[in-house]
Protein backbone atom coordinates (compact mmCIF):
# COMPACT_ATOMS: atom_id res chain seq x y z
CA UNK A 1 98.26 115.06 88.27
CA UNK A 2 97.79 113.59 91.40
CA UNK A 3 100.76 114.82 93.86
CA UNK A 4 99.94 112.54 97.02
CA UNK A 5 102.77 109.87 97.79
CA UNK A 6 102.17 106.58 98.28
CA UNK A 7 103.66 104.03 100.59
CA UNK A 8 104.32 100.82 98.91
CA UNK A 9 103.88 97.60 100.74
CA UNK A 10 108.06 97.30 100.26
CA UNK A 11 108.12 100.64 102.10
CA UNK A 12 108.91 102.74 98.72
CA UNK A 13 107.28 105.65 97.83
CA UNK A 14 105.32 106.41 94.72
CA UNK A 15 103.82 110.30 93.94
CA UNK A 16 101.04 108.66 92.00
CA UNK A 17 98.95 105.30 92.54
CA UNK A 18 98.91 104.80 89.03
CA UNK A 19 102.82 104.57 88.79
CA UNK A 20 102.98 102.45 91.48
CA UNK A 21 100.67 99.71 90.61
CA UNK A 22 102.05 99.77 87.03
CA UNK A 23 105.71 99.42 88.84
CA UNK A 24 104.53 96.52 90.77
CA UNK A 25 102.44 94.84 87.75
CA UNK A 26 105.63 94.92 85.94
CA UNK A 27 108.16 93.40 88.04
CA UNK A 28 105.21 90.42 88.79
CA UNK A 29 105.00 90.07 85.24
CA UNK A 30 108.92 88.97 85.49
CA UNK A 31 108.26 86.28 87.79
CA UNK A 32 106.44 84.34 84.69
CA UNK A 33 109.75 83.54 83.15
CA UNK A 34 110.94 81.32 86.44
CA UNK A 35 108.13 78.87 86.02
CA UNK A 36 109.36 75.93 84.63
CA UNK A 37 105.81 74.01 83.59
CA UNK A 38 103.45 75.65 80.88
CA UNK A 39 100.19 74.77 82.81
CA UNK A 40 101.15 76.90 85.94
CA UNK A 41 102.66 79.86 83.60
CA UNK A 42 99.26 79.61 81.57
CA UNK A 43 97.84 80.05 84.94
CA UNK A 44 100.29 83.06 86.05
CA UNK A 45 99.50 84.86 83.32
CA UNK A 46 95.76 84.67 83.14
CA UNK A 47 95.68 85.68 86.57
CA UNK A 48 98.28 88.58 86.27
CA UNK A 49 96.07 90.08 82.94
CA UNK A 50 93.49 89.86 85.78
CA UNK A 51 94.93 92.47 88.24
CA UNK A 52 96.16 94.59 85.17
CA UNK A 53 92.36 94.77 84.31
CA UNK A 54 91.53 95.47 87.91
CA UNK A 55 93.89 97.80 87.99
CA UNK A 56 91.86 100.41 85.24
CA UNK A 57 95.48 101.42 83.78
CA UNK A 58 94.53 101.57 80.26
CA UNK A 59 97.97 101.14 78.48
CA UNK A 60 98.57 98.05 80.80
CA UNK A 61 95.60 96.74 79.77
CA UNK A 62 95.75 97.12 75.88
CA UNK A 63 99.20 95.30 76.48
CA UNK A 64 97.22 92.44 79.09
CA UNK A 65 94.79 91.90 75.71
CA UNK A 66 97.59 91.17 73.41
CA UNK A 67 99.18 88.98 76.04
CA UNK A 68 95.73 86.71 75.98
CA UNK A 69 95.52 87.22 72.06
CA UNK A 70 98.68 85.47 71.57
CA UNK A 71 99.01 83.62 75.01
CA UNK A 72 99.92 80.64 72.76
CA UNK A 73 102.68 81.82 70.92
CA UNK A 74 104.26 82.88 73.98
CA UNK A 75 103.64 80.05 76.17
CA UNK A 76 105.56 78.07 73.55
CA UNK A 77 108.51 79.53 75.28
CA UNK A 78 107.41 77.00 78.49
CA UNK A 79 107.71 74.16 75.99
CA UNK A 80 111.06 74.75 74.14
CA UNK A 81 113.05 77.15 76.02
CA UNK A 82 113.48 79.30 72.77
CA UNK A 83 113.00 82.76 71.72
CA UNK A 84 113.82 84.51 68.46
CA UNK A 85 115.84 87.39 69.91
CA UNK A 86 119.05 86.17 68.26
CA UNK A 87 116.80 86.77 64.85
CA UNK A 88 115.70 89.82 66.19
């Protein structure tokens, strides 16, 4: 394992890269839920499964591919506001 720390552009510290990007891939990922119009989170989220697969972090990755898979299904959220976590 790598034991360098990394500086974050917040001015946290990370021991490994890999953590760090996968930290900061995450919390963008939350930002998705805020938009209010389907075409721009459509556009969010193509461009965040971008940057995971920049990124080479292979269990972010197999997660950005289902995203894309069913990109529909969730973007339905965009249209009606629902989930099924009361089902759930």
């Amino acid at each position: 394992m790598d034991n360098r720390i990394c500086i974050i552009d917040d001015g946290t510290f990370s021991i490994n890269k890999n953590i760090s990007t996968a930290y900061q891939l995450k919390e963008s990922f939350n930002q998705m839920w805020k938009y209010k119009n389907i075409d721009r989170a459509k556009s969010f989220l193509l461009k965040w499964c971008d940057e995971v697969f920049e990124s080479n972090i292979k269990p972010l990755i197999s997660f950005a591919k289902s995203m894309i898979k069913n990109q529909k299904l969730i973007l339905n959220y965009f249209k009606y506001r629902m989930t099924n976590a009361k089902v759930e």
